[in-house]
Protein backbone atom coordinates (compact mmCIF):
# COMPACT_ATOMS: atom_id res chain seq x y z
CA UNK A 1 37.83 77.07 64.54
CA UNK A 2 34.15 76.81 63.07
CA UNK A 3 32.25 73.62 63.41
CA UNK A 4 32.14 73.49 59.14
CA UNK A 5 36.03 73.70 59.26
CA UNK A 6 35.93 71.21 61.83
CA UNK A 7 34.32 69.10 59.77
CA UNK A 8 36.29 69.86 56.37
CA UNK A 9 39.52 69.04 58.35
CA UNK A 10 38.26 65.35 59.05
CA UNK A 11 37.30 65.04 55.44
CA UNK A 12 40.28 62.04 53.73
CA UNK A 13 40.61 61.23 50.53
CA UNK A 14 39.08 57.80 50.82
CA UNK A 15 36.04 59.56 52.14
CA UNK A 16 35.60 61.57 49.39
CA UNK A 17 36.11 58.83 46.91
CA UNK A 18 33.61 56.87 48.66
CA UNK A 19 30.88 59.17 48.24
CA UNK A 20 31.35 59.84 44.82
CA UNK A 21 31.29 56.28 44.29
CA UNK A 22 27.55 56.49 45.63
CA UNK A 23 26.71 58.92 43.98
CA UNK A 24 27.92 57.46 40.14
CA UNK A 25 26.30 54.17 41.42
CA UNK A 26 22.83 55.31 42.31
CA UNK A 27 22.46 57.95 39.42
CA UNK A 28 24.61 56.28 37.24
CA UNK A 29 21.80 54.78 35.08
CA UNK A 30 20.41 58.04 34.19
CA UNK A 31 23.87 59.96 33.81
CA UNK A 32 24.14 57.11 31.05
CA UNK A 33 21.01 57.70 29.26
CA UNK A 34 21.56 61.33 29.22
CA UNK A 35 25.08 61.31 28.29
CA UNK A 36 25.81 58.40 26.16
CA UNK A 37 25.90 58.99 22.50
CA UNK A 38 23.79 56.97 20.01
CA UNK A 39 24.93 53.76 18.88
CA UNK A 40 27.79 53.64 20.96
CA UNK A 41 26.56 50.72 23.46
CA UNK A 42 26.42 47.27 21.21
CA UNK A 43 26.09 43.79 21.06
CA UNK A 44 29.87 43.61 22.21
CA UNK A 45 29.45 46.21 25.09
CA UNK A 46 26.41 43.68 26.51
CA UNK A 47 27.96 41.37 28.78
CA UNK A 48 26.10 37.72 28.16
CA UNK A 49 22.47 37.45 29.94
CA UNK A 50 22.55 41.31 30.39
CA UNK A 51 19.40 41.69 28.26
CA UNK A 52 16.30 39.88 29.34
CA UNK A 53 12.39 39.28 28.44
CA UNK A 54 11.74 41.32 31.29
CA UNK A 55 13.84 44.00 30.72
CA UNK A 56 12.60 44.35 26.87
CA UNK A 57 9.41 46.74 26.19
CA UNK A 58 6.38 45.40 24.79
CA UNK A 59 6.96 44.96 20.81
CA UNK A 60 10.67 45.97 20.76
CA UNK A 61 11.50 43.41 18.91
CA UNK A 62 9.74 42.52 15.78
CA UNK A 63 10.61 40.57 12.62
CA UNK A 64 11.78 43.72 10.71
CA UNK A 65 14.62 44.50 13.22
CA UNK A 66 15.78 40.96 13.39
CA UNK A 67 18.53 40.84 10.88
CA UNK A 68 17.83 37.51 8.33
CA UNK A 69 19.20 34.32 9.82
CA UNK A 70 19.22 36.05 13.27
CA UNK A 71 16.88 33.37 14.43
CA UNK A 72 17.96 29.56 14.28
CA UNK A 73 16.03 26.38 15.04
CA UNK A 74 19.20 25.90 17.36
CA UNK A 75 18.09 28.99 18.91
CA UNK A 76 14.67 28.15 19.97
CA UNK A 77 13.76 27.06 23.10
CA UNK A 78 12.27 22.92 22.91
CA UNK A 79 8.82 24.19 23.45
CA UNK A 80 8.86 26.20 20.53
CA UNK A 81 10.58 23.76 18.14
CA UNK A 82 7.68 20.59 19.37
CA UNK A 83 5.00 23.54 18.12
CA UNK A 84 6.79 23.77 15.22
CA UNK A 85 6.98 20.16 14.48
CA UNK A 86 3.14 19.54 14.86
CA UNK A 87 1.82 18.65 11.49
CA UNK A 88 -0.95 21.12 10.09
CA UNK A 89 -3.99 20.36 9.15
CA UNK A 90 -5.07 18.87 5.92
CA UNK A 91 -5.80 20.80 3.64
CA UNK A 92 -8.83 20.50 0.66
CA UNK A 93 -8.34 17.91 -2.16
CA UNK A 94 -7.58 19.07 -5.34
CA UNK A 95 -9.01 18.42 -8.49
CA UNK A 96 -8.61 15.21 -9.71
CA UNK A 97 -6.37 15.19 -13.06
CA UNK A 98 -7.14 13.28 -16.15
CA UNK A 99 -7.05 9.95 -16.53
CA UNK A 100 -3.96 8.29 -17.88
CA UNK A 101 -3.64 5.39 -20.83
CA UNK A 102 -5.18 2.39 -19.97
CA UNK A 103 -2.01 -0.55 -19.19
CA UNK A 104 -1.84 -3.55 -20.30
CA UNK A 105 -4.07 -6.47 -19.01
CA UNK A 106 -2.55 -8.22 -15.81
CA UNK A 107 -3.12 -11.86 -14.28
CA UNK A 108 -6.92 -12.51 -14.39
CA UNK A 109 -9.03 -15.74 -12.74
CA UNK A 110 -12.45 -17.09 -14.17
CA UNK A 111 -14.33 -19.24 -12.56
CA UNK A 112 -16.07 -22.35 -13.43
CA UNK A 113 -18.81 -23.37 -13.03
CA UNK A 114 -21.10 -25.90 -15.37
CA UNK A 115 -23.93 -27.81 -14.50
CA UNK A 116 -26.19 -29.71 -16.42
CA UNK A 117 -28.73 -32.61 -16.74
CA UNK A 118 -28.18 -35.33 -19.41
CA UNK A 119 -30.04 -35.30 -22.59
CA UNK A 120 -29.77 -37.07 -26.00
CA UNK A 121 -28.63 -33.77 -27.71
CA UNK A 122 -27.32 -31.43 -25.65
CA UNK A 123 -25.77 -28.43 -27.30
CA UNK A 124 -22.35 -27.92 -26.43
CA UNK A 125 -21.54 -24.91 -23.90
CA UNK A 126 -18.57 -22.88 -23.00
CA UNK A 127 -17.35 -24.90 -19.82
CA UNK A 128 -14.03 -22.47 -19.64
CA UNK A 129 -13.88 -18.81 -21.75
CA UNK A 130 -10.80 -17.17 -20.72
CA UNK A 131 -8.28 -15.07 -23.11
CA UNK A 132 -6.41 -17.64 -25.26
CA UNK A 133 -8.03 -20.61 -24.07
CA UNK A 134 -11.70 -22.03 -24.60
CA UNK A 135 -13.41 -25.53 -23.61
CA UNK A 136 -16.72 -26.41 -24.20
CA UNK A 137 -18.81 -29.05 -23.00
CA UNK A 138 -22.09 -31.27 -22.63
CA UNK A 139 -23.96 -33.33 -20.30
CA UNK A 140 -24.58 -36.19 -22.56
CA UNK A 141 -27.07 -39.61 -22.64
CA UNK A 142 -26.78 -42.29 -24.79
CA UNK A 143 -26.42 -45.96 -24.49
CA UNK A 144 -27.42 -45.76 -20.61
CA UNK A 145 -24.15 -44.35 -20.36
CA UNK A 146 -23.47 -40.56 -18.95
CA UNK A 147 -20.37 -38.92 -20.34
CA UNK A 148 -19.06 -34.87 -20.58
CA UNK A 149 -17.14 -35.13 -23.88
CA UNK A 150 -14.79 -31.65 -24.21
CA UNK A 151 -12.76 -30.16 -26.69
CA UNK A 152 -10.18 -27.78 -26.03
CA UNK A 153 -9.59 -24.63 -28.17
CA UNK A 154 -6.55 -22.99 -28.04
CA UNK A 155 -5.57 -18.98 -29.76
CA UNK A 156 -1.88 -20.07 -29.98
CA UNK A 157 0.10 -23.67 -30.84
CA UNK A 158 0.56 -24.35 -26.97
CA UNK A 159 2.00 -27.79 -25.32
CA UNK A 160 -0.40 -28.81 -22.20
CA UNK A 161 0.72 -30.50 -19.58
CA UNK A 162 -2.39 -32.34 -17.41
CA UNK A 163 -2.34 -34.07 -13.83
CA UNK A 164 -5.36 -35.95 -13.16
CA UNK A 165 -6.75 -38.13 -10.24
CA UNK A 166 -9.45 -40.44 -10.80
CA UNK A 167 -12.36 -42.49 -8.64
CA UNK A 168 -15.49 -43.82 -9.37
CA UNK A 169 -18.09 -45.76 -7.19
CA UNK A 170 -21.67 -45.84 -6.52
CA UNK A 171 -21.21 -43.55 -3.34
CA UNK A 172 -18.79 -40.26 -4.20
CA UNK A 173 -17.81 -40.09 -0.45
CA UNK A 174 -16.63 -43.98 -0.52
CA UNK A 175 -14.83 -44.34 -3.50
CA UNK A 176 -14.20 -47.95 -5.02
CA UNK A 177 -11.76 -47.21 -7.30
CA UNK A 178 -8.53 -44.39 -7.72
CA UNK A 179 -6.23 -43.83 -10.03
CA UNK A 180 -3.78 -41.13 -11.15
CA UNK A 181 -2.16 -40.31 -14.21
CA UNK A 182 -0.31 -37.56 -16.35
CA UNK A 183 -1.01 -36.50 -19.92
CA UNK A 184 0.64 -34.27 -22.12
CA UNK A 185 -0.17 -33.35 -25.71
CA UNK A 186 0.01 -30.28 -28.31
CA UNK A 187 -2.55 -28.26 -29.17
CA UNK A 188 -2.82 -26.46 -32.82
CA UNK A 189 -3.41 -22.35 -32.57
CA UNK A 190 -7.37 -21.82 -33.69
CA UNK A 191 -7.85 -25.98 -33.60
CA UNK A 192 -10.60 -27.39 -31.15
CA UNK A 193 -8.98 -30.86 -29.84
CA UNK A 194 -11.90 -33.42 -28.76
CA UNK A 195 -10.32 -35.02 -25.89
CA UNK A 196 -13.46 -37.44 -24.68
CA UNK A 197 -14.31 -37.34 -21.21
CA UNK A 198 -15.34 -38.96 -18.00
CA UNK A 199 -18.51 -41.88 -18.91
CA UNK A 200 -20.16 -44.02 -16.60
CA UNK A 201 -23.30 -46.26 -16.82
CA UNK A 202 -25.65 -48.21 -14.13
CA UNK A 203 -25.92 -46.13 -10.80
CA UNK A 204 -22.01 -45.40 -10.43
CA UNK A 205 -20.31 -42.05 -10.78
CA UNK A 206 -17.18 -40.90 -12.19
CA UNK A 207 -15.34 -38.12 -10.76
CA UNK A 208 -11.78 -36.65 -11.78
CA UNK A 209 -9.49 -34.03 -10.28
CA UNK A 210 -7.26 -31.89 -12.65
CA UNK A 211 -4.84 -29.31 -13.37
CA UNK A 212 -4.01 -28.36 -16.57
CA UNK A 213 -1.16 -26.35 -17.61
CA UNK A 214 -1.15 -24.66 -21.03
CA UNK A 215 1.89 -22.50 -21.67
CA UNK A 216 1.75 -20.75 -24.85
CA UNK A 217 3.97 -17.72 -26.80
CA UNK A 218 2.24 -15.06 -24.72
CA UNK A 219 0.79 -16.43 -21.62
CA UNK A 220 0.31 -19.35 -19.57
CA UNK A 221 -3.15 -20.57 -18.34
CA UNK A 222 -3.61 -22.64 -15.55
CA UNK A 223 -7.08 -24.53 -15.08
CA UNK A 224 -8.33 -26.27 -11.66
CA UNK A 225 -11.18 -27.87 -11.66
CA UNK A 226 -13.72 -31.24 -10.31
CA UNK A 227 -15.48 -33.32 -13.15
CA UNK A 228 -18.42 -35.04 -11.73
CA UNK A 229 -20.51 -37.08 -14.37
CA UNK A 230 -23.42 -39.40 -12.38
CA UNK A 231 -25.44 -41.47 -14.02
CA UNK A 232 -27.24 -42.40 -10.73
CA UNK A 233 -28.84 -38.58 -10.79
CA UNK A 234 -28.54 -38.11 -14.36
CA UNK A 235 -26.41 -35.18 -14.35
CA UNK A 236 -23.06 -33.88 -15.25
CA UNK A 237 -20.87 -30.75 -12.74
CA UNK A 238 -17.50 -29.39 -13.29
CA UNK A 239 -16.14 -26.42 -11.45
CA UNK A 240 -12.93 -24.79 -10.62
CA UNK A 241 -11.18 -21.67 -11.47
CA UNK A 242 -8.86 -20.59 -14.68
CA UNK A 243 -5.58 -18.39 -14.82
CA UNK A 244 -4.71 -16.60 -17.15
CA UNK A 245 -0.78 -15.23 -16.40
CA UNK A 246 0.48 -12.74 -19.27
């Protein structure tokens, strides 16, 4: 017998099967490519994590071949989805568009703030000017008395309701006398009221601390304000701030 049908004789059907299974597993890859017809290896035919970055050639995948709603935020790894979440950057300011109707006028303060030497004559000043509401005033001398008559002008019939604290005294920051008191009186739409005012003779002065309330149809107007008439210095202050509330 020949050595070659020595060798046939020992050949088993396990050995045979063996070696074609070498064979199909180390050429198998290219008896694929050659022999597999397009189209016929899919999505379903890819067992999960068979395709990888590394395994994909450069620019294989672009944004045309991606079918739409392919790509999900769900589906993007957390790096990607913090870049997306950065804000941009600012962009230019636009134009600015044309002004719109003026609105209506809102809560407004004046403030107040007379002062004035005493003279026989004095001509009478606009202590307060706010809308709906006007006093005017004067630092008068007469009699060796000191006084700041006012009258109050209202634009509407208005009730006014007035807290007042009073001292006098020849020194202003050791008072002699205090009082308090509340007022309240009408006022006629368009009609100046003369309501007097602090007076005071010899060296003393007379000082008083009020708040006046005026409500009327449309608004209400609040006034603060110091009176200081002293006839020690010959001269007449008030100041304070107004309200107006529409």
């Amino acid at each position: 017998m020949s050595r070659f049908a020595r060798r046939l004789s020992r050949l088993s059907y396990a050995n045979v099967m063996s070696t074609l299974a070498v064979f199909l597993v180390l050429g198998g890859g290219a008896y694929a490519a050659v022999q597999l017809p397009a189209r016929s290896v899919g999505t379903r035919e890819l067992r999960t994590g068979a395709v990888t970055r590394s395994k994909l050639a450069s620019r294989s995948v672009s944004s045309r071949k991606l079918r739409p709603g392919a790509v999900t935020l769900g589906r993007l790894s957390p790096g990607v989805r913090a870049l997306l979440a950065r804000s941009g950057s600012t962009g230019a300011v636009g134009t600015a568009g044309p002004a719109g109707a003026r609105g209506p006028a809102g809560p407004g303060a004046a403030r107040i703030a007379f002062a004035a030497d005493a003279a026989a004559t004095p001509p009478r000043t606009a202590v307060v000017d706010v809308p709906g509401l006007r006093i005017d005033g004067a630092c008068e001398a007469a009699g060796g008395m000191v006084s700041l008559p006012l009258s109050i002008t209202a634009a509407e019939d208005s009730q006014a309701q007035e807290m007042i604290s009073i001292d006098t005294g020849p020194d202003p920051t050791n008072p002699t006398t205090h009082e308090t008191n509340n007022l309240q009186f009408d006022l006629v739409g368009g009609t100046p009221l003369d309501t007097g005012g602090p007076s005071i003779g010899g060296a003393d002065y007379f000082r008083v601390l009020a708040t006046l309330i005026l409500t009327a149809p449309s608004r209400t107007i609040t006034v603060n304000a110091v009176l200081i008439v002293n006839a020690a210095t010959q001269r007449c202050t008030m100041s304070g701030t107004a309200v107006t509330a529409t």
